[in-house]
N, C-alpha and C. Protein backbone atom coordinates (compact mmCIF):
# COMPACT_ATOMS: atom_id res chain seq x y z
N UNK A 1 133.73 101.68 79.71
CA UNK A 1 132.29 101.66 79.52
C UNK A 1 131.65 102.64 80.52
N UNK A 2 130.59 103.89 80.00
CA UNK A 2 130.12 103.86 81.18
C UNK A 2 128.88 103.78 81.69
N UNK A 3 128.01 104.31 82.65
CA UNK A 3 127.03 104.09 83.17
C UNK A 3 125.87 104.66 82.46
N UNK A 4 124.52 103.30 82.25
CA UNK A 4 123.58 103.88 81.18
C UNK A 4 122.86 105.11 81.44
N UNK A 5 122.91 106.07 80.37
CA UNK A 5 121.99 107.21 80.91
C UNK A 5 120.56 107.09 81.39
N UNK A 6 119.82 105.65 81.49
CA UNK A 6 118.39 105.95 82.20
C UNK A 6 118.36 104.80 82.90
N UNK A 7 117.56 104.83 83.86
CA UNK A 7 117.27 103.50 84.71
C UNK A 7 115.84 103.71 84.89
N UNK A 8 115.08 102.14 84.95
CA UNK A 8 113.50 102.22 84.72
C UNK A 8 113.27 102.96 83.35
N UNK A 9 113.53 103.67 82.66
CA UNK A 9 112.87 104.36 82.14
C UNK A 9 112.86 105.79 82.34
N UNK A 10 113.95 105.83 83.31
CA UNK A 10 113.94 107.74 83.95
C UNK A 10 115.52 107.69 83.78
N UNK A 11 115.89 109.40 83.46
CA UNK A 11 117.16 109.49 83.58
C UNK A 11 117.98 109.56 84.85
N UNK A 12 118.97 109.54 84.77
CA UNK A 12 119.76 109.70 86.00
C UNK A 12 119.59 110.57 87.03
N UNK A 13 119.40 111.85 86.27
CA UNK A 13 119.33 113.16 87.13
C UNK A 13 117.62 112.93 87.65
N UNK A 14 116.98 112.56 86.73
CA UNK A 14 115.10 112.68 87.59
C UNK A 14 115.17 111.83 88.95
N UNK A 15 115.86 110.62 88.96
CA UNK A 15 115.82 109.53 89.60
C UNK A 15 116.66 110.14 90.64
N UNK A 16 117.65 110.70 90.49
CA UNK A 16 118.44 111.37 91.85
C UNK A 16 117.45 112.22 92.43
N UNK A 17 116.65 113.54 91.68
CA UNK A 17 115.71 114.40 92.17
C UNK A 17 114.63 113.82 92.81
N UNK A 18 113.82 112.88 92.30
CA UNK A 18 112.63 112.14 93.04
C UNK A 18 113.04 111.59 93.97
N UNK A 19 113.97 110.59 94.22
CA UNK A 19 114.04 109.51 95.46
C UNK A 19 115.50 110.37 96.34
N UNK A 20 116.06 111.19 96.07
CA UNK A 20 117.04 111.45 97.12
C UNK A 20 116.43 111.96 98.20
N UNK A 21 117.54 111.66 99.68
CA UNK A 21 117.11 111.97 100.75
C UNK A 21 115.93 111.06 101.15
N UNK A 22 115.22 109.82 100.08
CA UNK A 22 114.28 109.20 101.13
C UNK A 22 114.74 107.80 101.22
N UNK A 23 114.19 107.16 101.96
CA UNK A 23 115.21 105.82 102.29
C UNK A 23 114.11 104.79 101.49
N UNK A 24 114.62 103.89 101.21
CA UNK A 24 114.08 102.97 100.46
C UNK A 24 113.96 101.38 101.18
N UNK A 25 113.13 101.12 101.01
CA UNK A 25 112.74 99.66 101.35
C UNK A 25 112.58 98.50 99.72
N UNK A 26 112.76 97.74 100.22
CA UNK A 26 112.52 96.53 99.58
C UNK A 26 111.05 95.89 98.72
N UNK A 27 110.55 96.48 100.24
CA UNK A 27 108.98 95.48 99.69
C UNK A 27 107.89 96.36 100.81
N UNK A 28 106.81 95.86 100.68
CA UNK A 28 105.96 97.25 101.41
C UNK A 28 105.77 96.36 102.83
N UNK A 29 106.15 95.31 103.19
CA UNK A 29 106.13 94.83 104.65
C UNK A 29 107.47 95.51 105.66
N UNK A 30 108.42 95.88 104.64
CA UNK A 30 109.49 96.11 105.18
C UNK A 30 109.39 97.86 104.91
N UNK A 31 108.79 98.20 103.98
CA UNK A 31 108.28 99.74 104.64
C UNK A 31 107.28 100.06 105.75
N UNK A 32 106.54 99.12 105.80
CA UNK A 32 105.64 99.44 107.27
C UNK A 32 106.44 99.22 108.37
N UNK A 33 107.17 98.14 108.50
CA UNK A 33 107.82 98.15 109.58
C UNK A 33 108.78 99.37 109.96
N UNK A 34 109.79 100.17 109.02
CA UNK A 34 110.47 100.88 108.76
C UNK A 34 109.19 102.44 109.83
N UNK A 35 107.79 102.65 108.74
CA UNK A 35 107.06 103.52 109.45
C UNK A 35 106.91 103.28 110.96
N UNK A 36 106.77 102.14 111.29
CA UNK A 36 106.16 101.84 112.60
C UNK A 36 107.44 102.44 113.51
N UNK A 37 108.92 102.27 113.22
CA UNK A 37 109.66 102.34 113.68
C UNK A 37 109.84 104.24 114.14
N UNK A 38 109.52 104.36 112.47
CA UNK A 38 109.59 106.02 112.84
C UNK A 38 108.69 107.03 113.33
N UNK A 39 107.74 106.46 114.00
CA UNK A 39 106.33 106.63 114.18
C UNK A 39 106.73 106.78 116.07
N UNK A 40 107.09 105.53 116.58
CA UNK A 40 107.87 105.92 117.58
C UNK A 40 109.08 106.60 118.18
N UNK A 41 109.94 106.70 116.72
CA UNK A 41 111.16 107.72 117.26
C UNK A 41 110.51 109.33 117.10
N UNK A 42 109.24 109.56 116.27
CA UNK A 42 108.95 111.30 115.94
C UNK A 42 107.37 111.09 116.82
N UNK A 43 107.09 111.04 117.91
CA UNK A 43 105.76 111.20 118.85
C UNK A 43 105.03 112.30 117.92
N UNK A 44 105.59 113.63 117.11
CA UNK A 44 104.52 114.49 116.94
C UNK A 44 104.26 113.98 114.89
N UNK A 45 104.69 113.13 114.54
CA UNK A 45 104.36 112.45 113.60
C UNK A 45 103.31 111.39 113.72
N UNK A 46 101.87 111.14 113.56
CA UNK A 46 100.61 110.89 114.11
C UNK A 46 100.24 109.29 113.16
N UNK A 47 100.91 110.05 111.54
CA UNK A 47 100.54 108.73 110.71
C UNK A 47 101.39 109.00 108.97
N UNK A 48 101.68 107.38 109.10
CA UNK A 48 102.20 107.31 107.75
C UNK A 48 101.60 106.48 107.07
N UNK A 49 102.23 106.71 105.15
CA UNK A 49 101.82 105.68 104.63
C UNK A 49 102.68 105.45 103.79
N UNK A 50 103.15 103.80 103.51
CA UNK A 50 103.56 103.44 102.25
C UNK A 50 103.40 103.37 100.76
N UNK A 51 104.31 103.65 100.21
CA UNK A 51 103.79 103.95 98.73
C UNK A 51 104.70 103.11 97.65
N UNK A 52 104.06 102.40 96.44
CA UNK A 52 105.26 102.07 95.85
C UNK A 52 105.93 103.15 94.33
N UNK A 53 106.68 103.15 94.41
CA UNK A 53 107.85 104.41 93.77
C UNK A 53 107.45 103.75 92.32
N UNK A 54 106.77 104.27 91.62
CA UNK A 54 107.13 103.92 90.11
C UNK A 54 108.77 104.23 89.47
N UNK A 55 109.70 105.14 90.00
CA UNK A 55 111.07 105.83 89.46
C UNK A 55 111.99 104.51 89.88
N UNK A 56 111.80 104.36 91.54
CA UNK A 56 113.11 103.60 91.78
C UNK A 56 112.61 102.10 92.03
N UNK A 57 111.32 101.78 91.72
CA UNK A 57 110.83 100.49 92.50
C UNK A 57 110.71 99.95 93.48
N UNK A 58 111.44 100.98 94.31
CA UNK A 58 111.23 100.20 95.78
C UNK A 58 109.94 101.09 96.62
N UNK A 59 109.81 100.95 97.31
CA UNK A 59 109.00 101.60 98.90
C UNK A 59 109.21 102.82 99.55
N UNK A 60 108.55 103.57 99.73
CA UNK A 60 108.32 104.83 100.43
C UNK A 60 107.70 105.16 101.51
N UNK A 61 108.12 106.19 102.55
CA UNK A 61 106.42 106.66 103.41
C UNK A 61 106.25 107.91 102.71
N UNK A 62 105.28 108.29 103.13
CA UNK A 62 104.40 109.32 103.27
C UNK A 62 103.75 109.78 104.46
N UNK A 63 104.00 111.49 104.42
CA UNK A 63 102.74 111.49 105.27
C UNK A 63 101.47 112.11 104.89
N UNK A 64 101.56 112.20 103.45
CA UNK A 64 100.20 112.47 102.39
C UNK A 64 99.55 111.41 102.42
N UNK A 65 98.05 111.65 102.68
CA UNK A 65 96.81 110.72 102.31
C UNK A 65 96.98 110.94 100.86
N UNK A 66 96.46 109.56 100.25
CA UNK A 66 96.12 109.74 98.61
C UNK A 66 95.33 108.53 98.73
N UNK A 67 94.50 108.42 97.34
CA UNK A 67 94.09 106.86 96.94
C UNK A 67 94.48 106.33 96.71
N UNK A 68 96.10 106.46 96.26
CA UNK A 68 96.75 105.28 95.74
C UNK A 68 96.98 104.36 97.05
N UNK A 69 97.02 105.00 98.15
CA UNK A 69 97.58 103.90 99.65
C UNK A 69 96.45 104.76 100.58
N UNK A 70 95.80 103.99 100.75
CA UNK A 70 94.80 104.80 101.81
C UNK A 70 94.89 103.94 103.00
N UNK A 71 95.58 102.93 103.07
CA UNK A 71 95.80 102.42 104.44
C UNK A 71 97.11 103.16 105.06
N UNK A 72 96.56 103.83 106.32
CA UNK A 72 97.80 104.47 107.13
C UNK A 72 98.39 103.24 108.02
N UNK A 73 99.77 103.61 108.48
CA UNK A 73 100.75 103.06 109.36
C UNK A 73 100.33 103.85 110.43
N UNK A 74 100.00 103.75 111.69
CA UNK A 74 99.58 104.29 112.61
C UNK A 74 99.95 103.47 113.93
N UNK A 75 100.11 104.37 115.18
CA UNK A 75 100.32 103.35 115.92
C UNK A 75 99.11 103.11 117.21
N UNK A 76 98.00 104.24 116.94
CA UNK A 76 97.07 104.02 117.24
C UNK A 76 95.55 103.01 116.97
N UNK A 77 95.34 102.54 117.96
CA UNK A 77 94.58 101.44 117.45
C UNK A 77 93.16 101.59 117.10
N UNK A 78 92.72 101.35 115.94
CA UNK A 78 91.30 101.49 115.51
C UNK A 78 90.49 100.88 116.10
N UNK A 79 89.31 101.84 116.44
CA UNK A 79 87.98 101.36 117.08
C UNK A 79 86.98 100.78 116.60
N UNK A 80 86.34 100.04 115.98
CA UNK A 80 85.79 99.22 115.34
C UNK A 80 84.18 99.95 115.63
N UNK A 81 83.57 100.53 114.56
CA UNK A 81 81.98 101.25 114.32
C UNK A 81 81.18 100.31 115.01
């Protein structure tokens, strides 16, 4: 038997092209934590954000602003207006 040619809804090869090389999380508590982590190992990396992957279903960062996640992972603390 072998392996189905699409997963989600995407083929094999899109799903290798979109998500390779980024690491994947579970759930978006466990991608923030993941940012927070890398936020302190890269000092000249300022802010991230989580995103959820329509291809592979799991969790992403970013370091693109968009509307879809406009809350950043940051490790600086907001000042309140």
């Amino acid at each position: 038997m072998t392996a189905p040619k699409k997963v989600n809804g995407m083929t094999r090869e899109r799903l290798e092209r979109m998500c390779s090389g980024k690491h994947r999380w579970a759930d978006e508590l466990a991608a923030r934590a993941g940012g927070l982590q890398s936020l302190e190992a890269s000092p000249h990396v300022i802010r991230l954000f989580a995103y959820h992957c329509p291809i592979c279903k799991g969790w992403h960062l970013t370091k693109q602003w968009s509307t879809e996640f406009p809350e950043e992972i940051s490790l600086r603390q907001k000042v309140a207006a």
